[in-house]
Protein backbone atom coordinates (compact mmCIF):
# COMPACT_ATOMS: atom_id res chain seq x y z
CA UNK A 1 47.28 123.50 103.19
CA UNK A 2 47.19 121.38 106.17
CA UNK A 3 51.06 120.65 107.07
CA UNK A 4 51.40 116.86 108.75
CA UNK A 5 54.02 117.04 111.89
CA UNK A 6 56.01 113.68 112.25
CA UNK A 7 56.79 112.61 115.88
CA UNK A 8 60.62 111.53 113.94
CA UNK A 9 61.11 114.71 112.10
CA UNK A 10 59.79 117.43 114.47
CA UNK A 11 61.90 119.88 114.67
CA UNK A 12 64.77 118.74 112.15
CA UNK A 13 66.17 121.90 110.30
CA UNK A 14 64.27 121.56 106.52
CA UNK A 15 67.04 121.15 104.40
CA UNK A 16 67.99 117.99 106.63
CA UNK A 17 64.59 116.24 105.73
CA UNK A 18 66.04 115.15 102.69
CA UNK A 19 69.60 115.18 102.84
CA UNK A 20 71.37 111.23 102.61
CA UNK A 21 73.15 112.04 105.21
CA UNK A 22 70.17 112.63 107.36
CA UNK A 23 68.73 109.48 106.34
CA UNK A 24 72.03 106.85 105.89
CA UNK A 25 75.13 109.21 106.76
CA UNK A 26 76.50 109.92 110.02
CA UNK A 27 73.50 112.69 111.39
CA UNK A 28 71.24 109.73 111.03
CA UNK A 29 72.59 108.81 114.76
CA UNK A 30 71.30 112.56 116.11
CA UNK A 31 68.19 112.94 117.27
CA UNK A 32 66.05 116.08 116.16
CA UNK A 33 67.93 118.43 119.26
CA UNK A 34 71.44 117.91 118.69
CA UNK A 35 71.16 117.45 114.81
CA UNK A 36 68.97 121.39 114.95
CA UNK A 37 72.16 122.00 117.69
CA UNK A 38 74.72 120.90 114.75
CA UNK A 39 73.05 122.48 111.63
CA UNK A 40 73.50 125.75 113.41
CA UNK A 41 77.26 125.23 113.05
CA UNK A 42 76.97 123.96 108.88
CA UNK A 43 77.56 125.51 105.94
CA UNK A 44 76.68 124.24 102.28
CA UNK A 45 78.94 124.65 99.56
CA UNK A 46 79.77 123.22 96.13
CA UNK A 47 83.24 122.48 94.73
CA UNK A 48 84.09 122.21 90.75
CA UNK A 49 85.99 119.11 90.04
CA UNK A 50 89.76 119.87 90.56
CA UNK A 51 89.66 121.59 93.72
CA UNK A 52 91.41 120.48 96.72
CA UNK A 53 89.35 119.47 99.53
CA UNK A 54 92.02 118.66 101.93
CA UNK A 55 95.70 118.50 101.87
CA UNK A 56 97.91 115.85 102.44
CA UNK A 57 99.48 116.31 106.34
CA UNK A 58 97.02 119.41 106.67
CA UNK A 59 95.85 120.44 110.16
CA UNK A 60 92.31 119.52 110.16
CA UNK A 61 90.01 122.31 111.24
CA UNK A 62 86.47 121.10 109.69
CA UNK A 63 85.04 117.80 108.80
CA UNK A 64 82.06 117.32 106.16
CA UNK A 65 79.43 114.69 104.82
CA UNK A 66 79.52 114.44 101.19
CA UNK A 67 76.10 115.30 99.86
CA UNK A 68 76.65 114.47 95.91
CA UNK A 69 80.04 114.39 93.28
CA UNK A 70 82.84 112.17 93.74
CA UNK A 71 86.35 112.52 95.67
CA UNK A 72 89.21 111.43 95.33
CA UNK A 73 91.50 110.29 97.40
CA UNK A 74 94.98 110.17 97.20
CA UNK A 75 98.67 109.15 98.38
CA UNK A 76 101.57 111.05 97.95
CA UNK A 77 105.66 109.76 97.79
CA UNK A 78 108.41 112.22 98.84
CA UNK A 79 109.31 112.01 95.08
CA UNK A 80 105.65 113.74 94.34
CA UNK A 81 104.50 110.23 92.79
CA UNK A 82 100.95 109.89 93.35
CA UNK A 83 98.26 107.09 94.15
CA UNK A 84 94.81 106.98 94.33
CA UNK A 85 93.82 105.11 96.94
CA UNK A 86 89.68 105.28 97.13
CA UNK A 87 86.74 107.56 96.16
CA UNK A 88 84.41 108.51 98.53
CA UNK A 89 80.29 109.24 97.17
CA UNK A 90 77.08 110.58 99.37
CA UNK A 91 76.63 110.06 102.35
CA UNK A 92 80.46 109.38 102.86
CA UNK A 93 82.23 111.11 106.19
CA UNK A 94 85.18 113.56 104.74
CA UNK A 95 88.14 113.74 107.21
CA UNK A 96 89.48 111.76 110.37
CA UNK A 97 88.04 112.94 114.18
CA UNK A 98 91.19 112.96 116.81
CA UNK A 99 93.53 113.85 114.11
CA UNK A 100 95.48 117.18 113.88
CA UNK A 101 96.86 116.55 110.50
CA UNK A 102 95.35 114.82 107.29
CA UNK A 103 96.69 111.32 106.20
CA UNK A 104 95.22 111.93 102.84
CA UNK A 105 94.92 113.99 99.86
CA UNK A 106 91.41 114.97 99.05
CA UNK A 107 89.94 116.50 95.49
CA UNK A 108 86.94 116.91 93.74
CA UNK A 109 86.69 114.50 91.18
CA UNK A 110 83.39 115.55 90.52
CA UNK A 111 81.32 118.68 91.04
CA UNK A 112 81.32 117.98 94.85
CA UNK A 113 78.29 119.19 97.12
CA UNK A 114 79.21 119.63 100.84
CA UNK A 115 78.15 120.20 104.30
CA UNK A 116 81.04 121.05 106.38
CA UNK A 117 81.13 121.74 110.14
CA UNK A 118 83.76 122.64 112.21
CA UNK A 119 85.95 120.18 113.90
CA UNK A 120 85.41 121.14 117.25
CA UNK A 121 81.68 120.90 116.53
CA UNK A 122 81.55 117.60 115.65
CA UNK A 123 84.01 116.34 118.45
CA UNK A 124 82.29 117.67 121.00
CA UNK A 125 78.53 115.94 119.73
CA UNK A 126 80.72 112.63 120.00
CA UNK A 127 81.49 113.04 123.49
CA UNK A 128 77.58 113.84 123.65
CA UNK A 129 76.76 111.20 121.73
CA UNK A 130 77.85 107.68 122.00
CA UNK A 131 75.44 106.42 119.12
CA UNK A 132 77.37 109.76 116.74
CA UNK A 133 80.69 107.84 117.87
CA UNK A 134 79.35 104.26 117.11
CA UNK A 135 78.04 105.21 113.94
CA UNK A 136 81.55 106.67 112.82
CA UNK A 137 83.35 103.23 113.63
CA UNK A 138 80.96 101.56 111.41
CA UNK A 139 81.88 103.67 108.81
CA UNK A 140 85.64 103.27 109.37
CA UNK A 141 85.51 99.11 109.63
CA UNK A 142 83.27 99.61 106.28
CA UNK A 143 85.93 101.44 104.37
CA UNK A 144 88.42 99.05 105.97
CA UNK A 145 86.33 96.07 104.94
CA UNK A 146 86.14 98.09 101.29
CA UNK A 147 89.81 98.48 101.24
CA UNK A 148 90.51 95.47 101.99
CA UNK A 149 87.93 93.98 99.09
CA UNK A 150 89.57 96.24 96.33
CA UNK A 151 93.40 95.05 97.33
CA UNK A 152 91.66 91.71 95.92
CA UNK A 153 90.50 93.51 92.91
CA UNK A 154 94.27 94.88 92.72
CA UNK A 155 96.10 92.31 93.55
CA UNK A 156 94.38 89.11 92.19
CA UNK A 157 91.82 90.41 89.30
CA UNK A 158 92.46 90.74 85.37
CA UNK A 159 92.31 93.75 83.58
CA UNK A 160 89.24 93.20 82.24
CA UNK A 161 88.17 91.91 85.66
CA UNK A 162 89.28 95.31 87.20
CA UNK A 163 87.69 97.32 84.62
CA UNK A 164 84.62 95.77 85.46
CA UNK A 165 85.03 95.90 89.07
CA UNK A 166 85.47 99.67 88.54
CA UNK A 167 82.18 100.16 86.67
CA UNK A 168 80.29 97.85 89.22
CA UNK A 169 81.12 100.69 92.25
CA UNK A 170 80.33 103.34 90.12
CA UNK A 171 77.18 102.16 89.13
CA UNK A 172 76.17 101.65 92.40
CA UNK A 173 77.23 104.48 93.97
CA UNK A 174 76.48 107.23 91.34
CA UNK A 175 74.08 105.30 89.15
CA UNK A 176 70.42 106.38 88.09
CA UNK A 177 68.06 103.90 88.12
CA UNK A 178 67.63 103.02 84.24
CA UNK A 179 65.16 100.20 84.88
CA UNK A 180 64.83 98.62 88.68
CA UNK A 181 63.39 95.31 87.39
CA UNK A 182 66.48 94.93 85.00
CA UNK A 183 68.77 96.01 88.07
CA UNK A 184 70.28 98.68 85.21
CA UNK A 185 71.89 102.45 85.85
CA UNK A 186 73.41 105.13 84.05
CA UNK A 187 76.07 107.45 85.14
CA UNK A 188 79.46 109.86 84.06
CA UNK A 189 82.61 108.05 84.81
CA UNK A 190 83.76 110.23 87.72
CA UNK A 191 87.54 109.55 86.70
CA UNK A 192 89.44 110.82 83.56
CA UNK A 193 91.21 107.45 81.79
CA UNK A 194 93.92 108.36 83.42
CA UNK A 195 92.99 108.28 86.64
CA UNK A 196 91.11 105.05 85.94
CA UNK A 197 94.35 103.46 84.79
CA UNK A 198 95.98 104.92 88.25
CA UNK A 199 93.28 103.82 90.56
CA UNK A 200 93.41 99.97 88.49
CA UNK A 201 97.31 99.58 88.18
CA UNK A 202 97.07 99.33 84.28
CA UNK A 203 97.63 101.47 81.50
CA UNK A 204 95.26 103.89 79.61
CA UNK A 205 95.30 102.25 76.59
CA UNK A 206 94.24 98.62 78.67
CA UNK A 207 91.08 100.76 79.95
CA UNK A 208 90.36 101.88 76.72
CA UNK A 209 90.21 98.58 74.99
CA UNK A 210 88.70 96.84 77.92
CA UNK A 211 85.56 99.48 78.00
CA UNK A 212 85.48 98.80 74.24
CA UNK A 213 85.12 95.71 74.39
CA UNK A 214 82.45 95.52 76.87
CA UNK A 215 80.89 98.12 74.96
CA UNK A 216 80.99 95.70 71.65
CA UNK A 217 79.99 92.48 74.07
CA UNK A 218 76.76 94.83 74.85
CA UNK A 219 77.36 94.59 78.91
CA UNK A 220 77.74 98.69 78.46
CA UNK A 221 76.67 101.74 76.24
CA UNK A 222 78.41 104.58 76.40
CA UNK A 223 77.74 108.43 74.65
CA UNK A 224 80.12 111.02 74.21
CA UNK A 225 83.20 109.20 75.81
CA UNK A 226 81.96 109.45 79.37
CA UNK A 227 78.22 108.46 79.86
CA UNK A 228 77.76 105.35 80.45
CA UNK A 229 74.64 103.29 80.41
CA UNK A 230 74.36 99.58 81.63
CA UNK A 231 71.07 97.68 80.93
CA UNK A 232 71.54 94.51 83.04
CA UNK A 233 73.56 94.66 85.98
CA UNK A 234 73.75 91.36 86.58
CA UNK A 235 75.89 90.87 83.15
CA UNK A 236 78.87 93.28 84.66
CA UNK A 237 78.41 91.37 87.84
CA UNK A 238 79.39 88.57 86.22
CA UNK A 239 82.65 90.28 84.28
CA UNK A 240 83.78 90.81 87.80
CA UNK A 241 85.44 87.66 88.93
CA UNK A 242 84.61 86.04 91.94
CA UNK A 243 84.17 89.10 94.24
CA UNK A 244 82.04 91.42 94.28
CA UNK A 245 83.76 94.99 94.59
CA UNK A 246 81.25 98.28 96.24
CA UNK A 247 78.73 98.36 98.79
CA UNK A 248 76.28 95.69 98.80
CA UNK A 249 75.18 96.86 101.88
CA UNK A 250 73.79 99.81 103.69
CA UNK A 251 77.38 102.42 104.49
CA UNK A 252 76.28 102.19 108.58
CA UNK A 253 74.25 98.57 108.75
CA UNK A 254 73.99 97.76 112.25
């Protein structure tokens, strides 16, 4: 079997080829020597929903791109009250270069696959790299830009507007392709109802009857409490309000 070489990909570490991260994450801004250089220092490893990833105000000594699962990220008050603040999904960045400590709780909302290399790894190919450094402030004005998008979903939204809002990033974060000419996807809610209700700012039951009823309006299906199946995107779009909550764009656009 005749094996074709590709000017681009010459040299990249295998398991790279296909990884997101290689492709839309932050090692899309290496080039095939100090990507090789920077897989030597990885390690893959999966984590069962549950497990922390990173503790809140813990001294950060690795950093890793999320290659599939959800995460969860969290806020904590000196009471032990608890927020959720975002979720991050493939190809996201996990953890904050420069910083000793962690701002932020991490966990495994999902089974979580990762590739993890150590801190002073990574620093060090910034100071290397300027385009490794200019691709991680995209990503940081992007969740900024997110943030600030679902603080309108918080603050201005319905319940059923929120609900929908919620399914809408899923979808398009986690979602299988169902049908690409209907614009449809199917996925596992990543989030127990109560952590839905947490993330929202309303109360389990509210989710529950909202989902229901989009389930009975036909915008959703869902199986066995957690799969969920939506036909025609464009019908949740439009349960959304007048913004459009999750990534309508490529994570790093330049």
């Amino acid at each position: 079997m005749t094996v074709r070489h590709d000017i681009h990909s010459s040299g990249i570490p295998a398991y790279c080829l296909s990884c997101q991260a290689r492709r839309r994450g932050l090692c899309s801004a290496l080039d095939p020597d100090r990507l090789s250089k920077l897989a030597k220092t990885s390690s893959r490893h999966s984590v069962e929903p549950g497990v922390e990833l990173i503790g809140d105000a813990e001294a950060l000594n690795s950093y890793s791109n999320v290659l599939s699962g959800v995460v969860k990220l969290t806020k904590s008050l000196s009471d032990g009250r608890q927020q959720i603040v975002g979720l991050q999904f493939a190809p996201d960045f996990l953890g904050q270069p420069f910083k000793a400590k962690s701002a932020i709780h991490a966990e495994a909302a999902t089974t979580v696959s990762l590739c993890s290399f150590p801190k002073a790894a990574i620093e060090q190919m910034m100071k290397q790299s300027p385009e490794l450094e200019h691709r991680l402030l995209r990503q940081t004005l992007n969740e900024l830009d997110e943030a600030r998008e679902w603080m309108v979903t918080l603050g201005c939204k319905t319940a059923p507007e929120k609900v929908a809002s919620f399914l809408l990033m899923i979808a398009r974060n986690i979602g299988s392709s169902v049908g690409p000419a209907a614009r449809s996807a199917c996925f596992d809610l990543p989030l127990t109802r109560a952590d839905i209700s947490d993330f929202l700012g309303i109360t389990n039951e509210t989710v529950s009857r909202q989902l229901t009823r989009l389930r009975m309006d036909g915008v959703i299906r869902i199986e066995n409490n957690r799969r969920v199946t939506v036909d025609n995107m464009s019908r949740l779009e439009q349960r959304c309000g007048g913004r459009r909550p999750g990534r309508n764009r490529p994570i790093y656009e330049t």
